[in-house]
N, C-alpha and C. Protein backbone atom coordinates (compact mmCIF):
# COMPACT_ATOMS: atom_id res chain seq x y z
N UNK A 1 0.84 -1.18 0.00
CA UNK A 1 0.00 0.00 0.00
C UNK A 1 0.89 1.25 0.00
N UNK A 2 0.31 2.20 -1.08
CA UNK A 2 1.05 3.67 -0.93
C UNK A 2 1.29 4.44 0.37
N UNK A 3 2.43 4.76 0.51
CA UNK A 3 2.21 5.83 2.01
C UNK A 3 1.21 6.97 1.78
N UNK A 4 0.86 7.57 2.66
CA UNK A 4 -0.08 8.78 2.51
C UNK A 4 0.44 9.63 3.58
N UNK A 5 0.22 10.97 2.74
CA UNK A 5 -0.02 12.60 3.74
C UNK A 5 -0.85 12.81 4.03
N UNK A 6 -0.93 13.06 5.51
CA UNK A 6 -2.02 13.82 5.88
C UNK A 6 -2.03 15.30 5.34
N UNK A 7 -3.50 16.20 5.16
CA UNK A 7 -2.97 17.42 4.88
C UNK A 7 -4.08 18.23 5.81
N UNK A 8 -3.80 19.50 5.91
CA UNK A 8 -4.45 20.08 6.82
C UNK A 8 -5.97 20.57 6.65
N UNK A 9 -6.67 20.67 7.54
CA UNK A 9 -7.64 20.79 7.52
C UNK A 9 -8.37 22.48 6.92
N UNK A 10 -9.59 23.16 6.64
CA UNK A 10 -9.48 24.11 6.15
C UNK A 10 -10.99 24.37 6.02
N UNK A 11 -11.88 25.96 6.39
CA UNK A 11 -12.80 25.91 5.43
C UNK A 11 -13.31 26.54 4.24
N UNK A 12 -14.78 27.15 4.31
CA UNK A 12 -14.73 27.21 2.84
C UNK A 12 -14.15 28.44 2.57
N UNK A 13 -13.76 29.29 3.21
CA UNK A 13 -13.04 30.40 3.27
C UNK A 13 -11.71 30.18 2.48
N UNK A 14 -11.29 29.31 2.58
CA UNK A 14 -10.02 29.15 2.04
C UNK A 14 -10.20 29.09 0.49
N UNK A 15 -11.34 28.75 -0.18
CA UNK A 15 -11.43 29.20 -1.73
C UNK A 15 -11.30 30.21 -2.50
N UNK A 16 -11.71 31.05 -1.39
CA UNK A 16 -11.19 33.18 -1.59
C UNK A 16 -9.63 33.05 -1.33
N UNK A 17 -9.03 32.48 -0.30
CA UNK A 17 -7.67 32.67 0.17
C UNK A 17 -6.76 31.73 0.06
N UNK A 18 -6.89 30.95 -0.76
CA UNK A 18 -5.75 29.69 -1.06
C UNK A 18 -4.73 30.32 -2.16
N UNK A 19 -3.43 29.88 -2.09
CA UNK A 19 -2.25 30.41 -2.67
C UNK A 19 -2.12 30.28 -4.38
N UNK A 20 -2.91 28.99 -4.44
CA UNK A 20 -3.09 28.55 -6.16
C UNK A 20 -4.42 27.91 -5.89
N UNK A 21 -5.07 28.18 -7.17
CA UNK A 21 -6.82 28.07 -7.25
C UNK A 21 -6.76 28.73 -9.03
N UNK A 22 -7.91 27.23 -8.97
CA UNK A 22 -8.75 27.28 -9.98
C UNK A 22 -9.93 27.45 -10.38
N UNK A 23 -10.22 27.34 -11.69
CA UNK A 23 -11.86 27.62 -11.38
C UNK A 23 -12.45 27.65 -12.67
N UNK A 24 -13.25 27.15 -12.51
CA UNK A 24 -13.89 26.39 -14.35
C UNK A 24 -15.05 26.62 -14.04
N UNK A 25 -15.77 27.78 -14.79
CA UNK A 25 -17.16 28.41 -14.52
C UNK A 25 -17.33 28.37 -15.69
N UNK A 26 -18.58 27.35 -16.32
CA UNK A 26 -18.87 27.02 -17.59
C UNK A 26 -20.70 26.96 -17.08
N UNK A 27 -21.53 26.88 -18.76
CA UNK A 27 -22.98 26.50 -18.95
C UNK A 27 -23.30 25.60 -19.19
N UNK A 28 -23.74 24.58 -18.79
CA UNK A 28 -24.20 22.90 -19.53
C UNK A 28 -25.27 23.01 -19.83
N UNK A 29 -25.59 22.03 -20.47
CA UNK A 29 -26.96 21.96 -21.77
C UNK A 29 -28.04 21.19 -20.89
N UNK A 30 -27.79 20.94 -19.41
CA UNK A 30 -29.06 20.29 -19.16
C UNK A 30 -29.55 20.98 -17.55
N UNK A 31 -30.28 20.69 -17.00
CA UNK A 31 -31.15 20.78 -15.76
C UNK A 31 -29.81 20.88 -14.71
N UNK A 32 -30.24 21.91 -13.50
CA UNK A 32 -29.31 22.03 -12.54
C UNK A 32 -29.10 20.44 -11.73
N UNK A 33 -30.45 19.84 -11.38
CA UNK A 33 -31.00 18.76 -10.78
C UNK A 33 -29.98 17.39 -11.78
N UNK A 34 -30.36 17.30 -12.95
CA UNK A 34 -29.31 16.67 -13.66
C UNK A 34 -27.87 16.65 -13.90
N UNK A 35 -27.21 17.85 -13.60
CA UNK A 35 -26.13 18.05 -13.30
C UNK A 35 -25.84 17.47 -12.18
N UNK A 36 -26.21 18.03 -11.36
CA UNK A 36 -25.88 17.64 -9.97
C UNK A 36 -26.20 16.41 -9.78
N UNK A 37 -27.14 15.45 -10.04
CA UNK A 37 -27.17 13.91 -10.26
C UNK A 37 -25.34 13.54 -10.88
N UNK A 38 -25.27 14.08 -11.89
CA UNK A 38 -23.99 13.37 -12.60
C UNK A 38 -22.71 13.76 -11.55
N UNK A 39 -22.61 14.52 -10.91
CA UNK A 39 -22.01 15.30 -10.46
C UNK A 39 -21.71 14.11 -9.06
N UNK A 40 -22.49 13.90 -8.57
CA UNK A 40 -22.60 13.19 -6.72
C UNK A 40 -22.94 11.84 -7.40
N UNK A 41 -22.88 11.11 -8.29
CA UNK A 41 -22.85 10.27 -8.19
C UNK A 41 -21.84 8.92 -8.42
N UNK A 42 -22.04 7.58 -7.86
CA UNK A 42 -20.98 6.95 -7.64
C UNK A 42 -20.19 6.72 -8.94
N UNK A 43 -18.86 6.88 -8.98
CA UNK A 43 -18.08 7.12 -10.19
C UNK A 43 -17.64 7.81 -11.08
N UNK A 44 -18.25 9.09 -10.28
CA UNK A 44 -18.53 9.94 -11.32
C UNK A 44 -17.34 10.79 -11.78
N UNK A 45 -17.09 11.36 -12.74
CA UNK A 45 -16.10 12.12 -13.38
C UNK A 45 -15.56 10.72 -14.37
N UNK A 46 -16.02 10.24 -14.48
CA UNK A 46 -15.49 8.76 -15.65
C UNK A 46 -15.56 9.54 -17.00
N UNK A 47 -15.55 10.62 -17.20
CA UNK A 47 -15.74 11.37 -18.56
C UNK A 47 -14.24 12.04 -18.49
N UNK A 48 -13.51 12.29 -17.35
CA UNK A 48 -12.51 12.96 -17.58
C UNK A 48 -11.16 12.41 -17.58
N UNK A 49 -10.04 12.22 -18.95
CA UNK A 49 -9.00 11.94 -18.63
C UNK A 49 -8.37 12.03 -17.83
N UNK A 50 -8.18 12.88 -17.21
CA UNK A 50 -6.81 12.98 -16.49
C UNK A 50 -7.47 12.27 -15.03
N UNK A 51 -8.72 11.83 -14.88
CA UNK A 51 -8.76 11.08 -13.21
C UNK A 51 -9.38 9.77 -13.91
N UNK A 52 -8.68 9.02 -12.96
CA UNK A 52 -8.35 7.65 -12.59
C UNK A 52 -9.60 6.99 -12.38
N UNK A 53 -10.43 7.45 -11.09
CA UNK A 53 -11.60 6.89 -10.92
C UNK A 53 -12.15 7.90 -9.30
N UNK A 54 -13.23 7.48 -9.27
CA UNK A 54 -13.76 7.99 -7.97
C UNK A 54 -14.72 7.34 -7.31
N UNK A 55 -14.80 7.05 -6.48
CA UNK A 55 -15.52 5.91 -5.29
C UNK A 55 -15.84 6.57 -3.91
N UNK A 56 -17.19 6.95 -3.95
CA UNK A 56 -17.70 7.31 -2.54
C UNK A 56 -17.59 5.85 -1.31
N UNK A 57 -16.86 6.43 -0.67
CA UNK A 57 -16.85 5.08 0.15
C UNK A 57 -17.38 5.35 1.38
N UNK A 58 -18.80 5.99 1.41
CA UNK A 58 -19.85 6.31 2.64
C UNK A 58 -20.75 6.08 1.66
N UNK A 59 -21.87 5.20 2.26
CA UNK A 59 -23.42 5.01 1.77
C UNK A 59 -23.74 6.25 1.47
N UNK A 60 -25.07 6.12 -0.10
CA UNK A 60 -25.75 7.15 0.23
C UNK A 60 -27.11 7.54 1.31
N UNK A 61 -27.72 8.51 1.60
CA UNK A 61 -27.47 9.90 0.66
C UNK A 61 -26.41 10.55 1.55
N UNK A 62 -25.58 11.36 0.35
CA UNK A 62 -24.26 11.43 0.60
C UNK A 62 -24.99 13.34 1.11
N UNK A 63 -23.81 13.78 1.87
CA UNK A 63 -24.13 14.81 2.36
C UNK A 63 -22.89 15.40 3.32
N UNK A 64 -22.85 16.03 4.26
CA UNK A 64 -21.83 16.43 5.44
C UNK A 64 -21.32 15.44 6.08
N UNK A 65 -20.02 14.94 5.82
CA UNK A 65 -19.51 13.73 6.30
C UNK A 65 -19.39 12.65 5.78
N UNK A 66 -19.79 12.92 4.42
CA UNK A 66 -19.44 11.95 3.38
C UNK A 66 -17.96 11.61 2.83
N UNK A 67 -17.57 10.77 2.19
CA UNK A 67 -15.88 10.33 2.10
C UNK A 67 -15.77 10.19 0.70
N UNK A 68 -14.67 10.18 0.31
CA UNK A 68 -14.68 9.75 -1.30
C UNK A 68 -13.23 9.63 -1.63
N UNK A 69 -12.93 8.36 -2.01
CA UNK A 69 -11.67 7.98 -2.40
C UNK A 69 -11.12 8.63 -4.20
N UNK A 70 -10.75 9.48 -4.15
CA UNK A 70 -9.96 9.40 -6.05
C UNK A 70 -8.94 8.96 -6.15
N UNK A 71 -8.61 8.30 -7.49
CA UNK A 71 -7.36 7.85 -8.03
C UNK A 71 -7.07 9.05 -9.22
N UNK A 72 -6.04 9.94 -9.05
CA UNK A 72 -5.65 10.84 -9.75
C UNK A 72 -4.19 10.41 -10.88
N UNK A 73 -4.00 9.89 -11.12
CA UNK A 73 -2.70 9.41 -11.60
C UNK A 73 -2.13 8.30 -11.45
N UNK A 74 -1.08 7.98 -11.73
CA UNK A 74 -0.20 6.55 -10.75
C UNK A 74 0.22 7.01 -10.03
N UNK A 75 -0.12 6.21 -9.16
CA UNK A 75 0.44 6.32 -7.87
C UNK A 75 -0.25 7.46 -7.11
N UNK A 76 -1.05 8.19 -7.59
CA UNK A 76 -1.87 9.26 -6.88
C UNK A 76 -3.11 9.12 -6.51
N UNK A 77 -3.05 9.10 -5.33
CA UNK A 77 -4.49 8.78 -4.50
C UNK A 77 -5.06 10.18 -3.41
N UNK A 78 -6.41 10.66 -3.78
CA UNK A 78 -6.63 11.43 -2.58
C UNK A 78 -7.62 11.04 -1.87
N UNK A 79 -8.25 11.04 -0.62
CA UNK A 79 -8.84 10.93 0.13
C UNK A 79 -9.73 12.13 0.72
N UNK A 80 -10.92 12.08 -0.02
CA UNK A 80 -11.63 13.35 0.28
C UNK A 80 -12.57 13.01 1.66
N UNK A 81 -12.95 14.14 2.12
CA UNK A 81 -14.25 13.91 3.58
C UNK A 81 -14.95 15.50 2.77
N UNK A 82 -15.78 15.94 2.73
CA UNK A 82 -17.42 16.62 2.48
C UNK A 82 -17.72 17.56 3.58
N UNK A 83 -16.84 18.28 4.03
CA UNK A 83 -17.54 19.61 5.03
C UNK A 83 -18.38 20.45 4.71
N UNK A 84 -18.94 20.80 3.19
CA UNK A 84 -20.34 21.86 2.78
C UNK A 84 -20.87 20.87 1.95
N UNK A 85 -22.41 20.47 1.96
CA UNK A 85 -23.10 19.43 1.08
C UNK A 85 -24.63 20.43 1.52
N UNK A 86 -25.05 21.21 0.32
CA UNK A 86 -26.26 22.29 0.60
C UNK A 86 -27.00 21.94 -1.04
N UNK A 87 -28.20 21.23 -0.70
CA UNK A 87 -29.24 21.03 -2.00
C UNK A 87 -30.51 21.55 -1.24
N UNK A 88 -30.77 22.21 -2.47
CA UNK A 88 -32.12 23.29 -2.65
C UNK A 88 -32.54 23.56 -3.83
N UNK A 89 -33.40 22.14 -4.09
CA UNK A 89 -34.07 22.09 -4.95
C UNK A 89 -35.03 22.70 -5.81
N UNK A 90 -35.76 23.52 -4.58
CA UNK A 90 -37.01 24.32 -4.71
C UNK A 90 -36.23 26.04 -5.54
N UNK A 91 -34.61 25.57 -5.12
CA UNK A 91 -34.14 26.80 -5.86
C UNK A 91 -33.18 26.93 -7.42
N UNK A 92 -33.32 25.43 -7.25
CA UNK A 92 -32.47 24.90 -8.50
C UNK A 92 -30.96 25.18 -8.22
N UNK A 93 -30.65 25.18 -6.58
CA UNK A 93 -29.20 25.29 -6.46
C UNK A 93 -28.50 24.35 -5.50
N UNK A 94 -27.35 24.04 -6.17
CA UNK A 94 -26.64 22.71 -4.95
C UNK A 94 -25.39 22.99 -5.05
N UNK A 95 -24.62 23.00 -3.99
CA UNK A 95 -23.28 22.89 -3.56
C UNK A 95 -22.58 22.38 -2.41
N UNK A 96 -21.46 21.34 -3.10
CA UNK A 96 -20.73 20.45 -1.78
C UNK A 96 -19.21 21.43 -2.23
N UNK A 97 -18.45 20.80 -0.67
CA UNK A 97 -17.31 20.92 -0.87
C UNK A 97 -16.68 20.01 -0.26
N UNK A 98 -15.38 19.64 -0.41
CA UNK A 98 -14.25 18.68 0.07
C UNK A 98 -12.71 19.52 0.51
N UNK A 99 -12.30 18.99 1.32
CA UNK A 99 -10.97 19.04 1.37
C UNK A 99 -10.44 17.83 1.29
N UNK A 100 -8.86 17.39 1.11
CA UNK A 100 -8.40 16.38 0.87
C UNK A 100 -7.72 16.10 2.45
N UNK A 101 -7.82 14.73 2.91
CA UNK A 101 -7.23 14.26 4.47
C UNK A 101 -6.20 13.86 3.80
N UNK A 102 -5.77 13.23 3.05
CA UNK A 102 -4.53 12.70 3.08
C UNK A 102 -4.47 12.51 1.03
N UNK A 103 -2.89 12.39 1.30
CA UNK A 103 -2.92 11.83 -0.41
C UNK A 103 -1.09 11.24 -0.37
N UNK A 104 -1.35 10.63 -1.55
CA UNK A 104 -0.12 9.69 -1.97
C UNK A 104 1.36 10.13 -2.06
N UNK A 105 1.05 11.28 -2.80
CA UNK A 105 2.47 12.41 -3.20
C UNK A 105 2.68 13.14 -1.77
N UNK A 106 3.98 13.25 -1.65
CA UNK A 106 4.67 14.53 -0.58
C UNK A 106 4.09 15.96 -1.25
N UNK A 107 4.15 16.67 -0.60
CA UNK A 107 4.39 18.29 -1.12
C UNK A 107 2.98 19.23 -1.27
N UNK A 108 2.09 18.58 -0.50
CA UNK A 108 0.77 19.30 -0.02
C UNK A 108 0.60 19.90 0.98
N UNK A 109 0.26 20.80 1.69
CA UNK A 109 -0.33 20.88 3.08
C UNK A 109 -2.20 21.10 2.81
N UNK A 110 -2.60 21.76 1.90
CA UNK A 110 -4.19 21.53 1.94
C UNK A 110 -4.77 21.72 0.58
N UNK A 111 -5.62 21.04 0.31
CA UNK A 111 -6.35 20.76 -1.00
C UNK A 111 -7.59 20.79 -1.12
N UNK A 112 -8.55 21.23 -1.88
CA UNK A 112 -9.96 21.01 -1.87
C UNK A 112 -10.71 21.69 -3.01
N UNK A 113 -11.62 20.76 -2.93
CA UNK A 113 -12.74 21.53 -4.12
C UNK A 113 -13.94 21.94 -3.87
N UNK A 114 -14.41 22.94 -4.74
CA UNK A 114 -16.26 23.32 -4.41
C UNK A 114 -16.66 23.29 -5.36
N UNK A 115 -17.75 22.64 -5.65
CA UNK A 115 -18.37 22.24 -6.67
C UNK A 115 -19.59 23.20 -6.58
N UNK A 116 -20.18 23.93 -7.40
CA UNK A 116 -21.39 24.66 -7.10
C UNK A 116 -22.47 24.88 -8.82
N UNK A 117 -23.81 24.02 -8.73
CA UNK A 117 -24.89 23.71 -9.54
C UNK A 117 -25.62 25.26 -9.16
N UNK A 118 -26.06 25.77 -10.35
CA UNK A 118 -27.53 26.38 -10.76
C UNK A 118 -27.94 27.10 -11.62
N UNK A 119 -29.26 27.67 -11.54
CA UNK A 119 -30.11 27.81 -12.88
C UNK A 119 -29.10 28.56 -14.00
N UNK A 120 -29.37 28.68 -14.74
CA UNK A 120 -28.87 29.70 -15.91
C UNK A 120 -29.70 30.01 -16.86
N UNK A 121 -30.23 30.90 -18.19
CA UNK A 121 -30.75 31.49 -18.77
C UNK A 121 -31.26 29.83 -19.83
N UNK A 122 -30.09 29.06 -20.26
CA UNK A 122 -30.31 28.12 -20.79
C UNK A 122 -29.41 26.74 -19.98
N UNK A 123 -30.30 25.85 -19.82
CA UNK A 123 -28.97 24.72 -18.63
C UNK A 123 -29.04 25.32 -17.47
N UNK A 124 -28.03 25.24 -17.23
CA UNK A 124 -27.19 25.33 -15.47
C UNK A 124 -25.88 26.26 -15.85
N UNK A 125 -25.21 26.44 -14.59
CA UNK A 125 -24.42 26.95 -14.44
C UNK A 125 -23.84 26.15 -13.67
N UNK A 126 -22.28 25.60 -14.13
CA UNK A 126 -21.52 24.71 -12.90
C UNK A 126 -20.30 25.92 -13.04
N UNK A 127 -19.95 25.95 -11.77
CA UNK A 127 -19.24 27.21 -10.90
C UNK A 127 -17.89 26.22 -10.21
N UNK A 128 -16.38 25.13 -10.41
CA UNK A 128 -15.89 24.78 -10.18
C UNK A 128 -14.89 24.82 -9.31
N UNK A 129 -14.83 25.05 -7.96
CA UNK A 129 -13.39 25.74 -7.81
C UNK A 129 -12.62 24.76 -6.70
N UNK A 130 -11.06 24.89 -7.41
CA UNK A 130 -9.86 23.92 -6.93
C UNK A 130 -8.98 25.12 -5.84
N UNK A 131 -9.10 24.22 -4.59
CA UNK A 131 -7.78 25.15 -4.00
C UNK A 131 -6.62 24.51 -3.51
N UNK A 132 -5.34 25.23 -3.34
CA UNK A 132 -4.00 24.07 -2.39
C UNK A 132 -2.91 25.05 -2.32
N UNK A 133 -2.82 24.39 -1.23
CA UNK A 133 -1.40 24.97 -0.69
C UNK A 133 -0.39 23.79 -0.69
N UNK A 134 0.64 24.27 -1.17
CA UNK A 134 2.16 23.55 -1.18
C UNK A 134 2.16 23.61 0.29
N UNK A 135 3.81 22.23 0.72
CA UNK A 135 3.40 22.17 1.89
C UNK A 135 5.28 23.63 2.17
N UNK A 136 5.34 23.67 3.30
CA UNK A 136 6.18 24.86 3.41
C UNK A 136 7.66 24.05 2.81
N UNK A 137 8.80 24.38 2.02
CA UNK A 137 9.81 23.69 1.55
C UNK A 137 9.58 22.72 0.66
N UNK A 138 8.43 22.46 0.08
CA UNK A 138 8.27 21.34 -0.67
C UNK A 138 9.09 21.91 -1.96
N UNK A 139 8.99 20.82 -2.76
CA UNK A 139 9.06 20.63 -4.13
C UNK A 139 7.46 21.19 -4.73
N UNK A 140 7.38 21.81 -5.83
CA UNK A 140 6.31 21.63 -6.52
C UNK A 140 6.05 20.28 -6.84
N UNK A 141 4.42 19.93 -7.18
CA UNK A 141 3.52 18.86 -6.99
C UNK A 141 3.39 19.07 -8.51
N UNK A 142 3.88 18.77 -9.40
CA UNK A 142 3.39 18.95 -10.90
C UNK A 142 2.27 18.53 -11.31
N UNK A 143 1.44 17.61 -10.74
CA UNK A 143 -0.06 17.54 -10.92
C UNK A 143 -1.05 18.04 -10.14
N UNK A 144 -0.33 19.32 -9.12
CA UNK A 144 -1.28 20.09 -8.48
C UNK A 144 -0.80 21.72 -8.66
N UNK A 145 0.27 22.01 -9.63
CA UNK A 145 0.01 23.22 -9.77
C UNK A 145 1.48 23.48 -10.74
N UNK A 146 1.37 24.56 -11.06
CA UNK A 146 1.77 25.51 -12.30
C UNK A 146 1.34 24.96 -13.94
N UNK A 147 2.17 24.83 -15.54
CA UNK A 147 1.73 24.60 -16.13
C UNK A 147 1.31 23.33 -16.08
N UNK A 148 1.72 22.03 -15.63
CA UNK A 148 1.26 20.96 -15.44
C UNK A 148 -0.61 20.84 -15.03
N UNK A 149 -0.38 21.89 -13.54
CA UNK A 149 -2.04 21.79 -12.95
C UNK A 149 -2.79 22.63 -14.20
N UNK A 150 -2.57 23.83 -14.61
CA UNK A 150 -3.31 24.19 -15.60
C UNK A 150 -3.81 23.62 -16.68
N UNK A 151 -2.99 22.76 -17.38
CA UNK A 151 -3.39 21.62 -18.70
C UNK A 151 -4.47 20.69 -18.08
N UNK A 152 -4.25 20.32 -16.74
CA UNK A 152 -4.69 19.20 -16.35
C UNK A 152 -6.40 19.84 -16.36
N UNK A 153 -6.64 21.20 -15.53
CA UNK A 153 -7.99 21.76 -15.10
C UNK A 153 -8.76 22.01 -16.35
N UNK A 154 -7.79 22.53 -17.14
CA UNK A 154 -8.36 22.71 -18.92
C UNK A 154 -9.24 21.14 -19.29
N UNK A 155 -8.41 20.36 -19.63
CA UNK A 155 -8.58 18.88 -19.85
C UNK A 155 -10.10 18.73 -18.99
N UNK A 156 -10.21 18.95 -18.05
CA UNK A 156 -11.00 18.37 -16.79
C UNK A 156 -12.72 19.21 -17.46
N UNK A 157 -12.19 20.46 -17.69
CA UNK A 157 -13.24 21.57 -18.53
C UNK A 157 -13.82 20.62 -19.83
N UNK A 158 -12.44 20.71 -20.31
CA UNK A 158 -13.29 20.36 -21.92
C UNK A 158 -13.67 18.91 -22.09
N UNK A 159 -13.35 17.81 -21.38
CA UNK A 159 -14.31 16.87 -20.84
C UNK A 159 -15.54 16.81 -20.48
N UNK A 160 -15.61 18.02 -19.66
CA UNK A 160 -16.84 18.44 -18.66
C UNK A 160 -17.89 18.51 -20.34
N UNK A 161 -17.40 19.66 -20.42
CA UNK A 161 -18.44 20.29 -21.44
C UNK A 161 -18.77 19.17 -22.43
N UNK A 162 -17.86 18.82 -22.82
CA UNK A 162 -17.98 17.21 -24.46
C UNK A 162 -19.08 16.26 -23.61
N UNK A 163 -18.28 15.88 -22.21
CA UNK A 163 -19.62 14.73 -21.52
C UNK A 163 -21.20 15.03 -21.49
N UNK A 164 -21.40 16.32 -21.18
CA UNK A 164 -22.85 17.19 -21.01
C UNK A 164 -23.45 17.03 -22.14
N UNK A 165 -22.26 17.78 -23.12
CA UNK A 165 -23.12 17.84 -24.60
C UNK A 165 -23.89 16.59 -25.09
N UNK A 166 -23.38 15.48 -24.65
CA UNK A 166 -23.83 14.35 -25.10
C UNK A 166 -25.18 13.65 -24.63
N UNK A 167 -25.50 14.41 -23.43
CA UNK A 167 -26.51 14.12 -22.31
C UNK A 167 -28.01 14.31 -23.19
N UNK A 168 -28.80 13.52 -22.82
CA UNK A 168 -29.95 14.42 -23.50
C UNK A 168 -30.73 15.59 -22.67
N UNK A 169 -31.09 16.31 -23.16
CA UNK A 169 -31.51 17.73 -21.96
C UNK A 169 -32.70 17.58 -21.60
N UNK A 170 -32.89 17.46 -20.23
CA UNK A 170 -34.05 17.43 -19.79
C UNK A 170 -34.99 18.80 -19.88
N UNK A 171 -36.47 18.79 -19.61
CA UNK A 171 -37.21 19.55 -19.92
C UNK A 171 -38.03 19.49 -18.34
């Protein structure tokens, strides 16, 4: 078994204030409710090259305190836990977030994503955002940041969008 880092804990505050952050704010062609189905469910991101796989490993319904194992690469494993999980249906808006507890590679101290669903003029609006901090003296993490992380978030986008397009749009 791979060794693992722990990395530090963080909340959602840290998406305004993290050192490197991303953020892939795109329109999809279908229902907020449908998004967000594809979005939370088991396996999901199987549309995007650059990840490995993803496995909720807490029963559903998944929510605050939910877990989720990714395989990001070889040899790259993160270990997510779910501190913001907010659906509001009646408003056509949903948003979780994660930080990462531990992962495979050295050279992290904190990682996380917010995922955020809703209405738009046509579709949805998915609102993406990646944050992390190097850990203090590390080495750069070439699959968590500079041109490496950028190709990778691009990739992750134009996946996004190609997988949707293909969806049929609900009404």
């Amino acid at each position: 078994m791979a060794r693992s880092y722990a990395l530090d804990s963080f909340d959602l505050d840290f998406f305004d204030t993290a050192p490197v952050s991303y953020r892939i704010d795109v329109n999809l062609p279908v229902t907020p409710e449908r998004a967000w189905a594809e979005l939370t469910r088991q396996h999901t991101l199987d549309w995007c090259r650059a990840i490995r796989g993803i496995e909720f490993t807490s029963p559903p319904p998944y929510g605050v305190g939910t877990t989720r194992q990714a395989k990001l690469g070889p040899g790259v494993a993160l270990s997510e836990y779910f501190f913001d999980w907010v659906e509001e249906p009646a408003e056509h808006h949903y948003r979780n977030a994660f930080r990462g507890e531990s992962v495979t590679v050295p050279g992290l101290s904190r990682f996380g994503e917010l995922t955020e669903v809703s209405s738009a003029d046509v579709g949805c609006r998915l609102v993406w955002r990646f944050a992390l901090e190097l850990a203090t003296g590390a080495k750069p993490v070439r699959l968590f940041s500079g041109p490496t992380a950028a190709s990778v978030f691009k990739t992750v986008e134009t996946d996004t969008l190609r997988h949707f397009s293909t969806l049929r749009p609900q009404t």
